[in-house]
C-alpha atoms as a PDB file:
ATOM      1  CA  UNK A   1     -94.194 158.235 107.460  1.00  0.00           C
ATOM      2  CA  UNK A   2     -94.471 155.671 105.036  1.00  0.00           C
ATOM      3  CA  UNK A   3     -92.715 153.050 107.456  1.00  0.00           C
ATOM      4  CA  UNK A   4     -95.371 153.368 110.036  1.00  0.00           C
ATOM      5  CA  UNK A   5     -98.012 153.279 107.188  1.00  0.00           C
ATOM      6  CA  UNK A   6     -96.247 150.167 106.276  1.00  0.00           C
ATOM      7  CA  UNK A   7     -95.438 149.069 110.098  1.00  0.00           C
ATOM      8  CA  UNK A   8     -99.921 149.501 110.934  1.00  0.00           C
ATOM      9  CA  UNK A   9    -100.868 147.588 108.040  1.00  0.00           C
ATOM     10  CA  UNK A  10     -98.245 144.510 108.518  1.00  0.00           C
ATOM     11  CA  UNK A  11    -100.172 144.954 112.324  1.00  0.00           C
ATOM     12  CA  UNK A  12    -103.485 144.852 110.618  1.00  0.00           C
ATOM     13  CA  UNK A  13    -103.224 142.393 107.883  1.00  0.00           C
ATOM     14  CA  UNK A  14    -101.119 139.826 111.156  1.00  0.00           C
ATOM     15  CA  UNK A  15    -104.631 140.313 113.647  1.00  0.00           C
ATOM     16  CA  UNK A  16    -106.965 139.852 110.597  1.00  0.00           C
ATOM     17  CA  UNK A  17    -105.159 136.347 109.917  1.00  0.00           C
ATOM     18  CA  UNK A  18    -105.358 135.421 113.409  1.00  0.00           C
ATOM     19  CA  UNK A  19    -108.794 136.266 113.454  1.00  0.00           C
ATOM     20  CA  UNK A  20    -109.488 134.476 110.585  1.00  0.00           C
ATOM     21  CA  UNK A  21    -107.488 131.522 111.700  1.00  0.00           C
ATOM     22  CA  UNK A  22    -109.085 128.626 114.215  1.00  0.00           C
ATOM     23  CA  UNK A  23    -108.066 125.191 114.909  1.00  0.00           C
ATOM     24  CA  UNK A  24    -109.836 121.372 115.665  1.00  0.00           C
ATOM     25  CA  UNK A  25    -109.177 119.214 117.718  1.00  0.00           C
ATOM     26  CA  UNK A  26    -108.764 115.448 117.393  1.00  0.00           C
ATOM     27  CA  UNK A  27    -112.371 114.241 118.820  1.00  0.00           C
ATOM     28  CA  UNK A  28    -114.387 117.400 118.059  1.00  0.00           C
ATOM     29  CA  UNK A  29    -115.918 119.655 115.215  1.00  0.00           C
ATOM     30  CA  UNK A  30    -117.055 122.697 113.994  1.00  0.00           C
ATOM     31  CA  UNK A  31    -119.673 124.576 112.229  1.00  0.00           C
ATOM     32  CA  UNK A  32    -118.969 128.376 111.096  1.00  0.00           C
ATOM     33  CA  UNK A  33    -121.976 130.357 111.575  1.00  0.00           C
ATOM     34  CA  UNK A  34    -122.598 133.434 109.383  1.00  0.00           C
ATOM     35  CA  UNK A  35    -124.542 136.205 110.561  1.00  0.00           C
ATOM     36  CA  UNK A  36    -126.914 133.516 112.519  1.00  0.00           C
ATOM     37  CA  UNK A  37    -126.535 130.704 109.564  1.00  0.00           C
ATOM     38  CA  UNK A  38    -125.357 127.950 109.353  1.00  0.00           C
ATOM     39  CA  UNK A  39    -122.898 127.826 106.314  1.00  0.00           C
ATOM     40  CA  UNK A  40    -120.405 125.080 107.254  1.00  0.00           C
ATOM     41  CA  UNK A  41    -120.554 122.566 109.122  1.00  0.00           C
ATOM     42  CA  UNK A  42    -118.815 118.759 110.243  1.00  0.00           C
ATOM     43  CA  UNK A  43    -115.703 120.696 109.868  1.00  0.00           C
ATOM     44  CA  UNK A  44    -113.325 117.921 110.610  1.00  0.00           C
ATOM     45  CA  UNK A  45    -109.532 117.983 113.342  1.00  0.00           C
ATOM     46  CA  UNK A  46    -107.219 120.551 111.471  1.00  0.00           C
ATOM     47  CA  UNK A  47    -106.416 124.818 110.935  1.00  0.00           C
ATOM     48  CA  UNK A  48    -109.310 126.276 109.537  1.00  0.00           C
ATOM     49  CA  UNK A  49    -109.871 129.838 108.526  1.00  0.00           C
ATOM     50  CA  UNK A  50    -113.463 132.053 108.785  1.00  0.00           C
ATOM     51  CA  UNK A  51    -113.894 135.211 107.587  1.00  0.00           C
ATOM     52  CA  UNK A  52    -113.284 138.025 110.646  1.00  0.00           C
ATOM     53  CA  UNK A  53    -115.803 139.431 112.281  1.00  0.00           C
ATOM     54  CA  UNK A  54    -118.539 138.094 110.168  1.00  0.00           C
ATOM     55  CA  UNK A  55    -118.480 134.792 110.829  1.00  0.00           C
ATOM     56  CA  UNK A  56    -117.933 132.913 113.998  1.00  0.00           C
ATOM     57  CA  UNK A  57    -117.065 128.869 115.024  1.00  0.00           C
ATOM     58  CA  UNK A  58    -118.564 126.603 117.325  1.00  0.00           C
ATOM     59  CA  UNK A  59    -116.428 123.684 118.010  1.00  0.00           C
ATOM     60  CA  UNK A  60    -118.577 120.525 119.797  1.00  0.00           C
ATOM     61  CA  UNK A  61    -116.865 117.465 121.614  1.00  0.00           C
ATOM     62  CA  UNK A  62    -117.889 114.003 118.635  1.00  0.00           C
ATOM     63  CA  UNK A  63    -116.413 111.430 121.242  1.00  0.00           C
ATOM     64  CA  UNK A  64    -118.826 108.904 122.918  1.00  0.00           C
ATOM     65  CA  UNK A  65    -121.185 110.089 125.541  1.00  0.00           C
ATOM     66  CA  UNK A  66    -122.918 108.790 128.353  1.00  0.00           C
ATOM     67  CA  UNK A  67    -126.469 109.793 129.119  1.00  0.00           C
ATOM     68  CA  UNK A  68    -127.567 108.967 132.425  1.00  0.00           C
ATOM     69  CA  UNK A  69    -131.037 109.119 133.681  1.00  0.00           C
ATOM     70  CA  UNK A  70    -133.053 108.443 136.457  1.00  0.00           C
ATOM     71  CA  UNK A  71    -135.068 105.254 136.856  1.00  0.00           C
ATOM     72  CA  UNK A  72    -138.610 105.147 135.329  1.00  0.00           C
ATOM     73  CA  UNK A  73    -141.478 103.210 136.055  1.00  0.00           C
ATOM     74  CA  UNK A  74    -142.973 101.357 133.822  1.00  0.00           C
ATOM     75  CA  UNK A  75    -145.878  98.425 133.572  1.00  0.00           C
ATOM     76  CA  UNK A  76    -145.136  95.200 132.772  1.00  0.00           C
ATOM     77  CA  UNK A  77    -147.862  92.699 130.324  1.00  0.00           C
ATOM     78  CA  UNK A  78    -149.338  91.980 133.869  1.00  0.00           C
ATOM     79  CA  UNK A  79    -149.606  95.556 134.830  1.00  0.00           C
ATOM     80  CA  UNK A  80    -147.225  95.003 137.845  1.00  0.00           C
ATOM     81  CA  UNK A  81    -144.664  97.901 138.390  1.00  0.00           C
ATOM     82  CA  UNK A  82    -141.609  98.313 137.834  1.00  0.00           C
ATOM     83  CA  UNK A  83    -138.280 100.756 137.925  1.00  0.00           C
ATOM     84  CA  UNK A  84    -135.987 100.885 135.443  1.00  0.00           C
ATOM     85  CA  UNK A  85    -132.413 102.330 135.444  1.00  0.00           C
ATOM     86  CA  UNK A  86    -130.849 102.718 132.146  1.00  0.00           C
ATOM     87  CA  UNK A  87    -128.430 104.794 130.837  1.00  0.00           C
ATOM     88  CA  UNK A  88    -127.612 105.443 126.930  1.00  0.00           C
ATOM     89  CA  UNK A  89    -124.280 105.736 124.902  1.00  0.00           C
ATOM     90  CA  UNK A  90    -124.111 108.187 121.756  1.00  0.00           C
ATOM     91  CA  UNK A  91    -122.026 110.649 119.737  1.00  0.00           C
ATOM     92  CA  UNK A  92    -123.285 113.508 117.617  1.00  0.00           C
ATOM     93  CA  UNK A  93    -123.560 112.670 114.418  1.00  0.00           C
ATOM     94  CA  UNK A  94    -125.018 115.719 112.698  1.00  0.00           C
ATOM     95  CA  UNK A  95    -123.780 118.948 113.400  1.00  0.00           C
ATOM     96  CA  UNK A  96    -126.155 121.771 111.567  1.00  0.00           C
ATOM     97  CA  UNK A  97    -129.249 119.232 112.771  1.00  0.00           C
ATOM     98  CA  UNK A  98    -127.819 119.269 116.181  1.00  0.00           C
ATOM     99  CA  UNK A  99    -127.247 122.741 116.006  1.00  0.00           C
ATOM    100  CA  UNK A 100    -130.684 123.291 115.183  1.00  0.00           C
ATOM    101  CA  UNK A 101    -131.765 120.865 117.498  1.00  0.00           C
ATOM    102  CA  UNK A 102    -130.745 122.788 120.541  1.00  0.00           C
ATOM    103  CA  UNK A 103    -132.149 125.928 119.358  1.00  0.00           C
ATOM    104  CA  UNK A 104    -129.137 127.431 118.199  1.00  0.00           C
ATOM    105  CA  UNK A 105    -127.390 126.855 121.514  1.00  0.00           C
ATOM    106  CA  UNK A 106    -125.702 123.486 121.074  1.00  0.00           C
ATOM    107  CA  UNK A 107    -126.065 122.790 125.018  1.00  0.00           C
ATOM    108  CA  UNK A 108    -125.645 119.186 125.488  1.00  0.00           C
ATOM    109  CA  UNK A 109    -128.176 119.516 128.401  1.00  0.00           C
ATOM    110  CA  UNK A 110    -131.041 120.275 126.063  1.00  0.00           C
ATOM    111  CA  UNK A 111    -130.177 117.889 123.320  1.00  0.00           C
ATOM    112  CA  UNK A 112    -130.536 115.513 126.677  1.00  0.00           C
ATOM    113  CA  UNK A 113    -134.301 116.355 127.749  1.00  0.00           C
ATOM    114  CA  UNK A 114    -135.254 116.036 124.104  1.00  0.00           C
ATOM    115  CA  UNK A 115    -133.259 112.392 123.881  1.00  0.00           C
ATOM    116  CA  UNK A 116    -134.217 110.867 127.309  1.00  0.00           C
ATOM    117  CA  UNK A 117    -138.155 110.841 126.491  1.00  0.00           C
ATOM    118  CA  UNK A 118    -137.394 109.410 123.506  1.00  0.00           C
ATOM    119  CA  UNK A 119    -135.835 106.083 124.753  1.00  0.00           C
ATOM    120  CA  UNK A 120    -138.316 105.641 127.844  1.00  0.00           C
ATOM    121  CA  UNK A 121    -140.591 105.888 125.051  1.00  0.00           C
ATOM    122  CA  UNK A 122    -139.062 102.919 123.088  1.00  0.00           C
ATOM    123  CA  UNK A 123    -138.604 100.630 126.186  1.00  0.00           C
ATOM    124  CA  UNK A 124    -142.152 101.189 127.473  1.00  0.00           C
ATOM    125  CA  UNK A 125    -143.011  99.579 124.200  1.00  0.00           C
ATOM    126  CA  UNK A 126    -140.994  96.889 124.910  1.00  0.00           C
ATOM    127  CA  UNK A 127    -141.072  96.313 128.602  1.00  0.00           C
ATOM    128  CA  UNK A 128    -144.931  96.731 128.310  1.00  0.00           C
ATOM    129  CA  UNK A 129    -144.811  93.304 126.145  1.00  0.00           C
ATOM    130  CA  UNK A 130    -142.861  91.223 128.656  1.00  0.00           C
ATOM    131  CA  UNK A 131    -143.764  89.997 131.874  1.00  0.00           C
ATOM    132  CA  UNK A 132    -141.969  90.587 135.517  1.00  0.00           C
ATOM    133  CA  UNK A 133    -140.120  87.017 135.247  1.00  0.00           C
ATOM    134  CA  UNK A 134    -138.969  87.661 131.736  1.00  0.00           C
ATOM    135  CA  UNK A 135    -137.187  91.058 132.870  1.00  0.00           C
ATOM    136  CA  UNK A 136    -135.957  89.688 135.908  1.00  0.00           C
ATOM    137  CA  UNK A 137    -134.286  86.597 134.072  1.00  0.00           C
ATOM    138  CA  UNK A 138    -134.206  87.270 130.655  1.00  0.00           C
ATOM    139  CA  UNK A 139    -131.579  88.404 128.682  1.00  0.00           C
ATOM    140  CA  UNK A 140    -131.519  92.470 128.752  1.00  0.00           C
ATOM    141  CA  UNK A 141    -129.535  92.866 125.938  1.00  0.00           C
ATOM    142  CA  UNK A 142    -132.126  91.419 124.043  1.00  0.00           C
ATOM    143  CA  UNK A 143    -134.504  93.930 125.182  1.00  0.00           C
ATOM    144  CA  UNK A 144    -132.796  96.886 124.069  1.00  0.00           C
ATOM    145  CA  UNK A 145    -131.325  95.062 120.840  1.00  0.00           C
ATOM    146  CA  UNK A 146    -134.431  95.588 118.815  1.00  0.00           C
ATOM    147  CA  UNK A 147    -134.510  99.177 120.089  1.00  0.00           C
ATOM    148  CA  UNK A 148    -131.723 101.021 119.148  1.00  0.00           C
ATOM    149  CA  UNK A 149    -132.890 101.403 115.211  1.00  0.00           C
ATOM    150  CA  UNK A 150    -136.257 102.801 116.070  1.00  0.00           C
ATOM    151  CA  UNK A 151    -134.418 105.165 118.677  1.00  0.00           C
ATOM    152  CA  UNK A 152    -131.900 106.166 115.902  1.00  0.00           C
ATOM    153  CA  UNK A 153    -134.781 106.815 113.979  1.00  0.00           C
ATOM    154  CA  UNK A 154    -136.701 109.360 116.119  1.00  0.00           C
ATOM    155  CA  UNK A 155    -133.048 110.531 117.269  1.00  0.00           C
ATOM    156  CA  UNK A 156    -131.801 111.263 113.537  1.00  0.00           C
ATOM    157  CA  UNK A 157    -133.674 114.851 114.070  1.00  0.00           C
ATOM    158  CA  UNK A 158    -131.611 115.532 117.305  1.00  0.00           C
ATOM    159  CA  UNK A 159    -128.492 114.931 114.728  1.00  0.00           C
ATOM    160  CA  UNK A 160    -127.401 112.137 117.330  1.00  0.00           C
ATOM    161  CA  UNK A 161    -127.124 108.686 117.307  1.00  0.00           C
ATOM    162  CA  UNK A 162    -127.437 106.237 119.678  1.00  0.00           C
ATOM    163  CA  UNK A 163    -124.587 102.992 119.702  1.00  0.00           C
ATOM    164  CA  UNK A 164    -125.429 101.450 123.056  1.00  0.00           C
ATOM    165  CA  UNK A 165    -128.274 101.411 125.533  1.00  0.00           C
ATOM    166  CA  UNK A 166    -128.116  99.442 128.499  1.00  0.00           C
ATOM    167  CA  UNK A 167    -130.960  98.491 131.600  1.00  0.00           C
ATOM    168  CA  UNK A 168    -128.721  99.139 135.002  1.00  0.00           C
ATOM    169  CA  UNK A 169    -131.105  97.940 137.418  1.00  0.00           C
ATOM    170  CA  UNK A 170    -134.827  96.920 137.304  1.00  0.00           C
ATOM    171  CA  UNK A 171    -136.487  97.397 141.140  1.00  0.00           C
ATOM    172  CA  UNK A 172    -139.842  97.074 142.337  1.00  0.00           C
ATOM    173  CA  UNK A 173    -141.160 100.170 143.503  1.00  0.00           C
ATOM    174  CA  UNK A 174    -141.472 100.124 147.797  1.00  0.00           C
ATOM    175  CA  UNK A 175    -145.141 101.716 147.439  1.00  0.00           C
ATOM    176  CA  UNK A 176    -145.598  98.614 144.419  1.00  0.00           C
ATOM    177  CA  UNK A 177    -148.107  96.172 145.711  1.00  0.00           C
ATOM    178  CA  UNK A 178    -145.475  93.967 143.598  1.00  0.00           C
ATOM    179  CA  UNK A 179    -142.916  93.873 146.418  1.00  0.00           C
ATOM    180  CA  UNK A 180    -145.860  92.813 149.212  1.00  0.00           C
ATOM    181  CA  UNK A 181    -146.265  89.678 146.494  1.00  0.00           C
ATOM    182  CA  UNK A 182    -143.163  89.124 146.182  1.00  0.00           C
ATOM    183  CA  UNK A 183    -142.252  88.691 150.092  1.00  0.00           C
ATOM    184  CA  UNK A 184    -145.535  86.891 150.767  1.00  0.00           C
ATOM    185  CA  UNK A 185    -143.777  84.144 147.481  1.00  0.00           C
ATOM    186  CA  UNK A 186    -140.895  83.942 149.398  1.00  0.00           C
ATOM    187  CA  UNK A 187    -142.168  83.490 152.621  1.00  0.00           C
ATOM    188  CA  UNK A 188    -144.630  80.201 151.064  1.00  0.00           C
ATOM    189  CA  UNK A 189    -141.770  79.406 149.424  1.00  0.00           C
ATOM    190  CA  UNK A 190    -139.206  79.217 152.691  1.00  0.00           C
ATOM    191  CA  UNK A 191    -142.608  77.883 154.506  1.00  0.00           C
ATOM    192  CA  UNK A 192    -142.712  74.614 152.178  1.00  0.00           C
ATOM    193  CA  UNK A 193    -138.767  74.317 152.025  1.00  0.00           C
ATOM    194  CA  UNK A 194    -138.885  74.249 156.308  1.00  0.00           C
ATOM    195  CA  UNK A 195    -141.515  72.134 155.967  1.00  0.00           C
ATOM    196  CA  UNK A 196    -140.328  69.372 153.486  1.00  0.00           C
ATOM    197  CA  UNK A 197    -136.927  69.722 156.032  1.00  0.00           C
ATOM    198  CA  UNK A 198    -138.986  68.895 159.339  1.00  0.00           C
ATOM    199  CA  UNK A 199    -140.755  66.200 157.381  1.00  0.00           C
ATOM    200  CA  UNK A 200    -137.309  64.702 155.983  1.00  0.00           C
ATOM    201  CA  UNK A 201    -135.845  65.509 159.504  1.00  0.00           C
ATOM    202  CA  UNK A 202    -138.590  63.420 161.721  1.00  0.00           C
ATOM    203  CA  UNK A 203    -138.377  60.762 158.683  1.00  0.00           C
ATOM    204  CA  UNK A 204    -134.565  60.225 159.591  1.00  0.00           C
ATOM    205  CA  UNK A 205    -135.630  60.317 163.514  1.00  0.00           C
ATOM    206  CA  UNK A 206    -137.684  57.820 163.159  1.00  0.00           C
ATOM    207  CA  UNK A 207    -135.264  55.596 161.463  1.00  0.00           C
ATOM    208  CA  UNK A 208    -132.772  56.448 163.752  1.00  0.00           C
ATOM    209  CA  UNK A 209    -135.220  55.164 166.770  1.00  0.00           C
ATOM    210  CA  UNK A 210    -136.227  52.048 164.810  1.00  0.00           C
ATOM    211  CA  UNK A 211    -132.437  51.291 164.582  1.00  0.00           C
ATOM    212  CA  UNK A 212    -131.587  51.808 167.739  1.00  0.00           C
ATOM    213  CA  UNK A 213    -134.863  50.103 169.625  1.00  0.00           C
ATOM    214  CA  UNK A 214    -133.624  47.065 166.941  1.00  0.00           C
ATOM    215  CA  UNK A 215    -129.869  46.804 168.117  1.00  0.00           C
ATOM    216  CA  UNK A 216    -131.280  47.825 171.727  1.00  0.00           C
ATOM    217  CA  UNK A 217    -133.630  44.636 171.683  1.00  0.00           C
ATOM    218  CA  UNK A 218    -130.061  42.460 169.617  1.00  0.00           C
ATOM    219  CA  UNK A 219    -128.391  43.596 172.681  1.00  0.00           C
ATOM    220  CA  UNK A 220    -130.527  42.648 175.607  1.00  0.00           C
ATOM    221  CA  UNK A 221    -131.286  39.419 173.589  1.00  0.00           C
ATOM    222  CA  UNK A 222    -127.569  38.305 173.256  1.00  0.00           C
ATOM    223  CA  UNK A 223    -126.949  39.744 176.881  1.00  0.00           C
ATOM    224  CA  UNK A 224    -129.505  37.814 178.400  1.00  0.00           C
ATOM    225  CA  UNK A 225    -128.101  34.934 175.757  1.00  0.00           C
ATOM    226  CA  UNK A 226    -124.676  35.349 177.150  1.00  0.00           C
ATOM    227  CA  UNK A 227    -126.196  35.471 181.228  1.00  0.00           C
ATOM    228  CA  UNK A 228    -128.239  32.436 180.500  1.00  0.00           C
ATOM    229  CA  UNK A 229    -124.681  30.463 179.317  1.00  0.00           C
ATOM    230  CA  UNK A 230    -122.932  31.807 182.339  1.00  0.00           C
ATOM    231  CA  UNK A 231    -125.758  31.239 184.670  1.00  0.00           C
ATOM    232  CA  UNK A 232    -125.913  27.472 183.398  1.00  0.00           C
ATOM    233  CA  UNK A 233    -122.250  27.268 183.390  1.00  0.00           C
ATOM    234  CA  UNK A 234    -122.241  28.281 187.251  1.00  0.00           C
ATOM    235  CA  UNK A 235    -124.854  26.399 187.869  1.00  0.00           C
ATOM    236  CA  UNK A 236    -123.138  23.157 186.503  1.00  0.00           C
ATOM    237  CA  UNK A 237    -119.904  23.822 188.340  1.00  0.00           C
ATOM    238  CA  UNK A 238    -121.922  24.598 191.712  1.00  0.00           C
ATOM    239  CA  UNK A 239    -123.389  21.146 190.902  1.00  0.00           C
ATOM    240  CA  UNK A 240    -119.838  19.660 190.694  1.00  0.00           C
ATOM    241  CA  UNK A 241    -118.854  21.244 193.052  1.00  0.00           C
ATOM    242  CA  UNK A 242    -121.736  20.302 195.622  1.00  0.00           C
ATOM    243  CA  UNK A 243    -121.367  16.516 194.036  1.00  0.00           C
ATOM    244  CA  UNK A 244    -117.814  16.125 195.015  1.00  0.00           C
ATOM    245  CA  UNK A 245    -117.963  17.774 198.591  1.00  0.00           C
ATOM    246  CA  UNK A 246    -121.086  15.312 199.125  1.00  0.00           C
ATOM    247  CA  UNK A 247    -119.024  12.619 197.985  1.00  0.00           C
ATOM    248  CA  UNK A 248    -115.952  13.461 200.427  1.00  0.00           C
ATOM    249  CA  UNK A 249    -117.687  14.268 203.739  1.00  0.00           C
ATOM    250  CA  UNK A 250    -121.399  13.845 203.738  1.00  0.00           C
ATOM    251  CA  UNK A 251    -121.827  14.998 206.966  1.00  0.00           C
ATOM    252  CA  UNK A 252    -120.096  17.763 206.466  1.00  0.00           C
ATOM    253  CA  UNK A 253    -122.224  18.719 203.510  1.00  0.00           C
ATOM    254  CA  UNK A 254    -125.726  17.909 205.227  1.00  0.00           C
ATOM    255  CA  UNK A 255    -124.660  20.181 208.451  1.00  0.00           C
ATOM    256  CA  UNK A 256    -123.732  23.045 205.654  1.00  0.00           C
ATOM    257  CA  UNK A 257    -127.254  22.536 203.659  1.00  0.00           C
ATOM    258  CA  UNK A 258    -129.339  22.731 207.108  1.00  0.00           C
ATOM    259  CA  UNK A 259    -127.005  25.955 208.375  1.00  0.00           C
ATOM    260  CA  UNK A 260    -128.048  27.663 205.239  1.00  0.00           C
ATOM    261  CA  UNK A 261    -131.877  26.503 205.978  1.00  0.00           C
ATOM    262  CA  UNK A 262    -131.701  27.853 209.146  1.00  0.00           C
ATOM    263  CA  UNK A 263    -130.130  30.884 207.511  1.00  0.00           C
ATOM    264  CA  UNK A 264    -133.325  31.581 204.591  1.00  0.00           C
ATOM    265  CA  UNK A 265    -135.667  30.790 207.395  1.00  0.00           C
ATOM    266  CA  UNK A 266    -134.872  33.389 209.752  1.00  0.00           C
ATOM    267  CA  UNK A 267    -133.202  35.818 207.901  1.00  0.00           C
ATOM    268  CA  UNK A 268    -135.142  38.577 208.079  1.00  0.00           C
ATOM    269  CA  UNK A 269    -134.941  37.990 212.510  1.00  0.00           C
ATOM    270  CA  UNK A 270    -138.728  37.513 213.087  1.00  0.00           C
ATOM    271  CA  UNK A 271    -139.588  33.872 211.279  1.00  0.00           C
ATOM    272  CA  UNK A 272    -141.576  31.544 213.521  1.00  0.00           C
ATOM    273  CA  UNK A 273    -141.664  28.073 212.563  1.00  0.00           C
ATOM    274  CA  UNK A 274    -143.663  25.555 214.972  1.00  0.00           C
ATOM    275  CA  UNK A 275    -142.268  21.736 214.105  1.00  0.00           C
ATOM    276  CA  UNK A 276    -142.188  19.164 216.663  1.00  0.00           C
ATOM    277  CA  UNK A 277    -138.953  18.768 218.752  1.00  0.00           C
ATOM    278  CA  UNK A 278    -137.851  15.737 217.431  1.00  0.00           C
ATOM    279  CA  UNK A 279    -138.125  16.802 213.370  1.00  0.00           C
ATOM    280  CA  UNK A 280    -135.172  16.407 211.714  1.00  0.00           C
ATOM    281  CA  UNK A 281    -134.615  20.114 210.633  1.00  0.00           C
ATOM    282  CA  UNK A 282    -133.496  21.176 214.197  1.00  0.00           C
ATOM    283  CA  UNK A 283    -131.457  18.283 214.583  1.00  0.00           C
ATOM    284  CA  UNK A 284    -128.253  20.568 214.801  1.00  0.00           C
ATOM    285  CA  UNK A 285    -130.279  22.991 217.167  1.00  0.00           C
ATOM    286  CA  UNK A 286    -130.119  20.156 220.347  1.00  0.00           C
ATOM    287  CA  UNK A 287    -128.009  20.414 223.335  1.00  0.00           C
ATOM    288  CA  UNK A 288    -127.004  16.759 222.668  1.00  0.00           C
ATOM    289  CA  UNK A 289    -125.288  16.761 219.607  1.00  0.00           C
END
């Protein structure tokens, strides 16, 4: 009898230490609650014990998270439109304020609604000080840089804290009058760089014409030149030529000259000439020569 007495209280005393018993792990924490309060909290990686039944543990991830939102629109100093995509990097930093931050549920999903208004908040500020050019080109981390302490500020309630926060994507809105701006910019823009192309194109045509009327007229000229020489040059061996057949049978030569005579004057088979029948030119025309 006293064996099993023994036996059920080794039994009891073994399931009240493993109820009493819990365990962190590396990258999270824990906060006992007692009878719905808080009592400890930031319990760091290790075996822990609570007391059973009366208290209970709530163990939460501390490694770096990523909140991602959807884009926002905002207004720029010109009042144009825009839409931002961001997305946030943070850890929890305060366990009983988190805690308390989530209404006692420590759902990561509601400590996210009550962050995300926060930043769009804190870069409205900023993005409504800067123009459309200075968030298209500038630098973006030097938009959020300034941020991040007045975030941490606001976010110090949440028991969070934000180490990063960076813009994604920044898009004009399709129903923006912005984007009809921007397309009519570019289109000028193409429009002037066609135009000072056609104007730089026709400029090199008409070079290219002037050049090539120049070395067309340097070619006729030196062709015409070079025809002149050889005309002259024929022309002055025809002459020596004539000269020496003149010189070795005259007669010969002054029958030739009056065949080709007779040749120009009737080539064309309907030349009249009236001369009297004794002229010279029909000399080789008689019956008696």
């Amino acid at each position: 009898m006293k064996t099993s007495l023994w036996v059920a209280l080794g039994v009891a005393v073994l399931l009240g230490l493993m109820g009493s018993a819990y365990v962190v792990r590396e990258g999270q924490s824990a906060l006992v609650i007692n009878l719905g309060r808080v009592v400890r909290s930031d319990i760091n990686p290790g075996l822990h014990f609570k007391v059973p039944l009366v208290e209970t543990v709530r163990v939460f991830d501390r490694r770096f998270q990523v909140l991602e939102t959807t884009p926002e629109r905002y207004l720029t100093s010109e009042r144009k439109d825009v839409s931002i995509d961001f997305f946030a990097v943070g850890y929890i930093s305060d366990l009983r304020a988190f805690y308390v931050a989530t209404n006692g549920t420590g759902d990561q999903r509601v400590a996210n609604d009550r962050l995300r208004p926060i930043i769009t908040d804190s870069l409205r500020n900023e993005i409504n000080s800067r123009t459309l050019q200075q968030l298209v080109s500038g630098d973006r981390n030097e938009i959020v840089a300034g941020q991040l302490e007045n975030i941490n500020k606001a976010t110090a309630t949440l028991g969070m804290h934000i180490t990063d926060l960076r813009l994604k994507q920044i898009d004009l809105p399709t129903d923006s009058q912005v984007i009809t701006d921007v397309y009519e910019r570019m289109r000028a823009q193409r429009k002037q760089v066609a135009s000072k192309l056609r104007a730089e194109g026709e400029e090199q045509a008409r070079t290219i014409r002037a050049e090539a009327d120049r070395d067309q007229t340097v070619l006729v000229a030196e062709a015409e030149r070079d025809a002149q020489e050889l005309k002259g040059q024929g022309d002055a061996q025809a002459a020596e030529i004539y000269a020496k057949a003149t010189a070795a049978d005259p007669a010969f030569y002054a029958f030739y000259r009056s065949l080709e005579a007779y040749r120009g004057s009737f080539a064309d088979g309907n030349g009249v000439i009236v001369l009297d029948q004794n002229d010279p030119f029909l000399q080789y025309l008689r019956n008696d020569r």
